[in-house]
N, C-alpha and C. Protein backbone atom coordinates (compact mmCIF):
# COMPACT_ATOMS: atom_id res chain seq x y z
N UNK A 1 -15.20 13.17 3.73
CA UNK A 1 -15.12 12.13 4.73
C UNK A 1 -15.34 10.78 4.05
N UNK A 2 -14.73 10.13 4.78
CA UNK A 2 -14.68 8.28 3.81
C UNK A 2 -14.31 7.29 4.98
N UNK A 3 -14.78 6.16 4.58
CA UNK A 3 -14.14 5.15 5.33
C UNK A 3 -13.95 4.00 4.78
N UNK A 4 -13.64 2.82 5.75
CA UNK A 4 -13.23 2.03 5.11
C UNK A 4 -14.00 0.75 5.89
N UNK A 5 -14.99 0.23 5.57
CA UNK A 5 -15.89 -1.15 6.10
C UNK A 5 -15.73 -2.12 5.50
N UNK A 6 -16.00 -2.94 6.26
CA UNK A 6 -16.15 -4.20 5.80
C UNK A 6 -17.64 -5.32 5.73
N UNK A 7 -17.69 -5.43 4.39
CA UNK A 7 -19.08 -5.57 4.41
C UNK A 7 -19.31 -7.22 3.53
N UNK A 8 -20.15 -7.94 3.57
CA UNK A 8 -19.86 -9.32 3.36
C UNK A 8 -18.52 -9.84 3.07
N UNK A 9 -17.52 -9.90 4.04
CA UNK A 9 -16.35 -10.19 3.70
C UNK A 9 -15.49 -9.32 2.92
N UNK A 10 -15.91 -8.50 2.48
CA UNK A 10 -14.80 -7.45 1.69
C UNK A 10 -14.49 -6.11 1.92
N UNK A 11 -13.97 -5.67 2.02
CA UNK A 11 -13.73 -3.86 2.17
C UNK A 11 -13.31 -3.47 1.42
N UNK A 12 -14.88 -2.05 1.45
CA UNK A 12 -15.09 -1.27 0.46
C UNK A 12 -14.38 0.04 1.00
N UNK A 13 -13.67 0.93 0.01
CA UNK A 13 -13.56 2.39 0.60
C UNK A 13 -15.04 3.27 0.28
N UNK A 14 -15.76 3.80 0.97
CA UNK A 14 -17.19 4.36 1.18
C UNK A 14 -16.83 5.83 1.24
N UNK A 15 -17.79 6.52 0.68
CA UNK A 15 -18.20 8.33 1.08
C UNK A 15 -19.97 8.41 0.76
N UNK A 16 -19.96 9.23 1.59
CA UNK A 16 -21.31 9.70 1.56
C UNK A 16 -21.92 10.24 0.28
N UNK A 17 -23.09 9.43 0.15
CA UNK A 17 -23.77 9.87 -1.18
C UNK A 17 -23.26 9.14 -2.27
N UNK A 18 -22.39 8.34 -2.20
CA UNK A 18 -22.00 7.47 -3.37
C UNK A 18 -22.63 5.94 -3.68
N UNK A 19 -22.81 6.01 -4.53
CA UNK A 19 -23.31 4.19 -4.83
C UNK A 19 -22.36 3.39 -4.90
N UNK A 20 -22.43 2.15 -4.06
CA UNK A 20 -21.36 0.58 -4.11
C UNK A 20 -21.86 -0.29 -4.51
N UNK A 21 -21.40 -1.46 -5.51
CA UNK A 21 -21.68 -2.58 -5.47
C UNK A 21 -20.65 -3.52 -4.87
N UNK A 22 -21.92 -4.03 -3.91
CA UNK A 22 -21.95 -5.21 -2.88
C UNK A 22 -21.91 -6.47 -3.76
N UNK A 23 -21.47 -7.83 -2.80
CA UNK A 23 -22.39 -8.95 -3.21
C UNK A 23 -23.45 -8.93 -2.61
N UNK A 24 -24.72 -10.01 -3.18
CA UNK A 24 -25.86 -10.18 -2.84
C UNK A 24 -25.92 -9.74 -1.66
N UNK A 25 -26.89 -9.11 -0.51
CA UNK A 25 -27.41 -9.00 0.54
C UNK A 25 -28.47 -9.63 0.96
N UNK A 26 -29.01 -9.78 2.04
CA UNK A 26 -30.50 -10.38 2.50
C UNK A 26 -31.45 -9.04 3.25
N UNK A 27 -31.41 -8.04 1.67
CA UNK A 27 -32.20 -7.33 1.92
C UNK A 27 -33.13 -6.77 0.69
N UNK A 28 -34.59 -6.11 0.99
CA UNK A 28 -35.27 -6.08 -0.36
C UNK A 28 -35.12 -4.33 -0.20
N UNK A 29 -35.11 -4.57 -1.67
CA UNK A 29 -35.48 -3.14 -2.36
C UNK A 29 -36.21 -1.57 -1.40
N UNK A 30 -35.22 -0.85 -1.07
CA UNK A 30 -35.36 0.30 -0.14
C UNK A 30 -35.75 0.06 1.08
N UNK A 31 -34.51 -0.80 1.64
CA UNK A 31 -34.44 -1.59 2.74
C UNK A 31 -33.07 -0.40 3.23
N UNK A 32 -33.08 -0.24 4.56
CA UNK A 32 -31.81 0.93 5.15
C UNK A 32 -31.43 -0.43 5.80
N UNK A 33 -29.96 -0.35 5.65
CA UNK A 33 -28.93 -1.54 6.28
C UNK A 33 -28.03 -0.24 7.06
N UNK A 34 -27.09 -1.28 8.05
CA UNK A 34 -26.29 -0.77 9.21
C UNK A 34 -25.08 -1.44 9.00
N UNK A 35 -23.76 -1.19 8.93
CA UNK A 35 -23.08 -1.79 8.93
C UNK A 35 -21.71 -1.11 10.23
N UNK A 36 -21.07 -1.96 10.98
CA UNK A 36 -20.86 -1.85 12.08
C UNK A 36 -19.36 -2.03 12.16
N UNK A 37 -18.66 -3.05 11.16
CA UNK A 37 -17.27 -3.03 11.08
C UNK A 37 -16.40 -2.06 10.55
N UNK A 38 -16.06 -1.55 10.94
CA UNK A 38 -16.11 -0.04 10.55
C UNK A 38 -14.25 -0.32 10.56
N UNK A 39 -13.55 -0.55 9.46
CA UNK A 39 -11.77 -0.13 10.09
C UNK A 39 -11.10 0.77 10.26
N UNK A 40 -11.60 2.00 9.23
CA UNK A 40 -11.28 3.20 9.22
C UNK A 40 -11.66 4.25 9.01
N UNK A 41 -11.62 5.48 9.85
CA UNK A 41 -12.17 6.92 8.80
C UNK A 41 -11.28 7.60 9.04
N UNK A 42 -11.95 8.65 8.13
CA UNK A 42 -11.00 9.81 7.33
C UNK A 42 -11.67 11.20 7.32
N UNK A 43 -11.74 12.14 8.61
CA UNK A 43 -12.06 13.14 8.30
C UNK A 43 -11.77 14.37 8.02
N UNK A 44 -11.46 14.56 6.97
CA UNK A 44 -10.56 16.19 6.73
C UNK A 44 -9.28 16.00 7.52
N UNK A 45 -8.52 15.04 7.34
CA UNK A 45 -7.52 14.64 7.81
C UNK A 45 -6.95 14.15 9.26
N UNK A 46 -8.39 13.72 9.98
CA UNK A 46 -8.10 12.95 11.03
C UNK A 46 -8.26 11.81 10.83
N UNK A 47 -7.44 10.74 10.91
CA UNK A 47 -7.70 9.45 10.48
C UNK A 47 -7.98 8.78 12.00
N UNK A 48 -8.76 7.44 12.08
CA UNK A 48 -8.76 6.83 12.90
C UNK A 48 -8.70 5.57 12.76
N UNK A 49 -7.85 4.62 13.05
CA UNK A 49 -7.49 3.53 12.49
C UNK A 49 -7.94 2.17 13.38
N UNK A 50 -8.72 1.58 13.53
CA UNK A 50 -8.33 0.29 14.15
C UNK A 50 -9.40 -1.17 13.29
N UNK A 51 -9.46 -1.88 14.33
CA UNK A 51 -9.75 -3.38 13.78
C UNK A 51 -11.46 -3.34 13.89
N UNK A 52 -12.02 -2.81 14.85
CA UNK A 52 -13.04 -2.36 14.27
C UNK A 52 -13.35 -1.26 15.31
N UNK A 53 -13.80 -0.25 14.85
CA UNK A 53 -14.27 1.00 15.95
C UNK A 53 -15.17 0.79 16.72
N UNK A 54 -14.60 1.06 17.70
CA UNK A 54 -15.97 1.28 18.68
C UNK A 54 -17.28 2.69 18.57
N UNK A 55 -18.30 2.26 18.18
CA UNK A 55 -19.45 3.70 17.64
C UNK A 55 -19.58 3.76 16.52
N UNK A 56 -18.47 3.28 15.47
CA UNK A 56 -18.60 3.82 14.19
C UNK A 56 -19.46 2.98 13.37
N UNK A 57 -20.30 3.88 12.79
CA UNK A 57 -21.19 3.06 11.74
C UNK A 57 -21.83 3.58 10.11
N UNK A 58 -21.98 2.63 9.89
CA UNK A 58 -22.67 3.11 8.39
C UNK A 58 -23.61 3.16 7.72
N UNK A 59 -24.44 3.93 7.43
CA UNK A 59 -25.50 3.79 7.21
C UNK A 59 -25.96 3.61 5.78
N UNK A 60 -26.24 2.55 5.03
CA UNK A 60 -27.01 2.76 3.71
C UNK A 60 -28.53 2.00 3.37
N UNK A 61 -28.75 2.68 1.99
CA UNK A 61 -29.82 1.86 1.50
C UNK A 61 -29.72 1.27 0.42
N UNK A 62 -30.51 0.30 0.47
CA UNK A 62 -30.34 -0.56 -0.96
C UNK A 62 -31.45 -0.18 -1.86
N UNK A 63 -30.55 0.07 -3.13
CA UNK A 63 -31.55 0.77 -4.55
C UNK A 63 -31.85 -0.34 -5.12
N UNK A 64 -31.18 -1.18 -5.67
CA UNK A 64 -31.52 -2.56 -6.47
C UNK A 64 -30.85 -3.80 -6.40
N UNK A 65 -31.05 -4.96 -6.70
CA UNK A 65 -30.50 -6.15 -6.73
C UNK A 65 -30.05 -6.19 -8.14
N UNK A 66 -29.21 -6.98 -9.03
CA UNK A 66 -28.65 -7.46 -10.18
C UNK A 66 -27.63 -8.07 -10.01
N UNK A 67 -27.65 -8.40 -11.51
CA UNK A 67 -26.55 -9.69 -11.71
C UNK A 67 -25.63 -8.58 -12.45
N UNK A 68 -23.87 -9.30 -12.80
CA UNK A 68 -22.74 -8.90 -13.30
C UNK A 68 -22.82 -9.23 -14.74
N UNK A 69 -21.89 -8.91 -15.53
CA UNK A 69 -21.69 -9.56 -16.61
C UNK A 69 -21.49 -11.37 -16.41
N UNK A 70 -21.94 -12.01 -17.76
CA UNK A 70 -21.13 -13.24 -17.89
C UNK A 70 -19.49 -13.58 -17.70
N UNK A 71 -19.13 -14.46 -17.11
CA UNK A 71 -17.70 -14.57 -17.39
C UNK A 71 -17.96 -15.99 -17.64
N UNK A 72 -17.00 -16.63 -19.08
CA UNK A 72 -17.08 -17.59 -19.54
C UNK A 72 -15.86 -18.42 -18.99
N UNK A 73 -15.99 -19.36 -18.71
CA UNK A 73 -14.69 -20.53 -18.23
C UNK A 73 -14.75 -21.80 -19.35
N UNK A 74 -13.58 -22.10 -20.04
CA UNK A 74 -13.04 -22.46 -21.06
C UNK A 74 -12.24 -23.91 -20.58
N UNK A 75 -12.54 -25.02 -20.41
CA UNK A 75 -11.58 -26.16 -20.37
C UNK A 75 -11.02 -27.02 -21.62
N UNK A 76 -10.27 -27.34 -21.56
CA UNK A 76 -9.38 -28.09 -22.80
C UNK A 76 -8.41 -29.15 -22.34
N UNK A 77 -8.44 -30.33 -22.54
CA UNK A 77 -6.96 -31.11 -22.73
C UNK A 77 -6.96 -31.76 -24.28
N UNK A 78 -5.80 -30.67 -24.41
CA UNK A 78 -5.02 -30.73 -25.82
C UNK A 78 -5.07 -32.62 -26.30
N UNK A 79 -5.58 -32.95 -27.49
CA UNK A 79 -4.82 -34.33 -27.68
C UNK A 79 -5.74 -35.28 -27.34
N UNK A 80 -6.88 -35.06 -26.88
CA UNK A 80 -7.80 -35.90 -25.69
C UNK A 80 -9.29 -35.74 -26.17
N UNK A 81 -9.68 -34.71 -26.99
CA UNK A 81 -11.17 -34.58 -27.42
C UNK A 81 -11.71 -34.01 -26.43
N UNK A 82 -11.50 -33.75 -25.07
CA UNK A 82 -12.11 -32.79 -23.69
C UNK A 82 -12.01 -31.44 -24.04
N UNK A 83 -13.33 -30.77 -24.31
CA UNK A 83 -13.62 -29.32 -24.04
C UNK A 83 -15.10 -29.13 -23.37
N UNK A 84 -14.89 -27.94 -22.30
CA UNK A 84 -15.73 -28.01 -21.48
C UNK A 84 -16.07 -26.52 -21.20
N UNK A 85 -17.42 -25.94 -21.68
CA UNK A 85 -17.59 -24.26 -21.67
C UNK A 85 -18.96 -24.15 -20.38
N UNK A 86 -18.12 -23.05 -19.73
CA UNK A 86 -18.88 -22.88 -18.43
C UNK A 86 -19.43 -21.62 -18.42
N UNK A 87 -20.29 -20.97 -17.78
CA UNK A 87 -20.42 -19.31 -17.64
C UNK A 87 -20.89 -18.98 -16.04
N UNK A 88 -20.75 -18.03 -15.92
CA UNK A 88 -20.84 -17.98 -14.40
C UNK A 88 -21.69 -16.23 -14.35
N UNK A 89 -22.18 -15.44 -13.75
CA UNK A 89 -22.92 -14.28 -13.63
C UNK A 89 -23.00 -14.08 -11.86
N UNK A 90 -22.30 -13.22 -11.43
CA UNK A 90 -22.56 -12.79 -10.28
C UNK A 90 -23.55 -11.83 -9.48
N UNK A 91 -24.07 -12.43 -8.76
CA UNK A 91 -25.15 -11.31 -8.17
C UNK A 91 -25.18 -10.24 -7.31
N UNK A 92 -25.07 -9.28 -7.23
CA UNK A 92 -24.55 -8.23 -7.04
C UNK A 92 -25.83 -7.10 -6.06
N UNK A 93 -25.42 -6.32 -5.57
CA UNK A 93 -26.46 -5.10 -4.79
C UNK A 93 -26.20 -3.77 -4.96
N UNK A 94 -26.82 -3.10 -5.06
CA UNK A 94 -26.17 -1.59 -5.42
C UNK A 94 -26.69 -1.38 -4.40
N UNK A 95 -25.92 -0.17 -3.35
CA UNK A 95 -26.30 0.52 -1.62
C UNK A 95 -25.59 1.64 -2.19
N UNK A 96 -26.58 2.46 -2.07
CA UNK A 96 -26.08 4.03 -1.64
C UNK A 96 -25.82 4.27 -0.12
N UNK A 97 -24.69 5.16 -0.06
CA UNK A 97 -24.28 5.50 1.66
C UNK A 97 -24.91 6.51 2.04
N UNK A 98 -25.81 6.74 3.16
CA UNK A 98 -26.40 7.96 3.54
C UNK A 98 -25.22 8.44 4.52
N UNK A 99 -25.22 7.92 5.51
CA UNK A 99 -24.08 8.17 6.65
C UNK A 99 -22.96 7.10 7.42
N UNK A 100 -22.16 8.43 7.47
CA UNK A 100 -21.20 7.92 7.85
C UNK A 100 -20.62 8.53 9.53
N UNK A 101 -20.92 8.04 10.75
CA UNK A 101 -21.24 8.78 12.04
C UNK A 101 -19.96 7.75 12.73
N UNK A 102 -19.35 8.62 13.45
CA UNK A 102 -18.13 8.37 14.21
C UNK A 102 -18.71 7.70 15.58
């Protein structure tokens, strides 16, 4: 069984017992979250499709907070003496899914 939520702006495909990384949440460490936008599931081949279900929900917990790798941003104009080095690190949530209830 799997679905498909939407969770700070993005949708994740979810199954039970698996770990996701989220962006940041406003929740602490072995905190159980609910998530309610629910677009799709998938059970043993009944799909149910809409914009958001009515009942369907998700249940996880959050294991830890962290950051992503660095990603470096690089500016240049050729000819001009302008170079400009940026780095950026995203903060991130790891949620395990306990349930997934129609």
């Amino acid at each position: 069984m799997y679905a498909i939520v939407n969770i700070a702006g993005q949708q994740f495909k979810v199954s039970e017992n698996k770990p996701v990384y989220v962006h940041r949440l406003e929740a602490n460490e072995g905190d159980s979250v609910e998530f309610n936008e629910v677009l799709l599931t998938d059970d043993n081949g009944s799909v149910k499709i809409g914009s958001a279900l009515k009942g369907a929900k998700v249940k996880a917990k959050v294991l830890s907070h962290l950051r992503g790798d660095k990603v470096l941003v690089f500016k240049k104009k050729r000819r001009k003496g302008y170079q400009k080095m940026n780095g950026h690190r995203q903060n991130f949530t790891k949620i395990q899914i306990e349930s997934i209830s129609i």
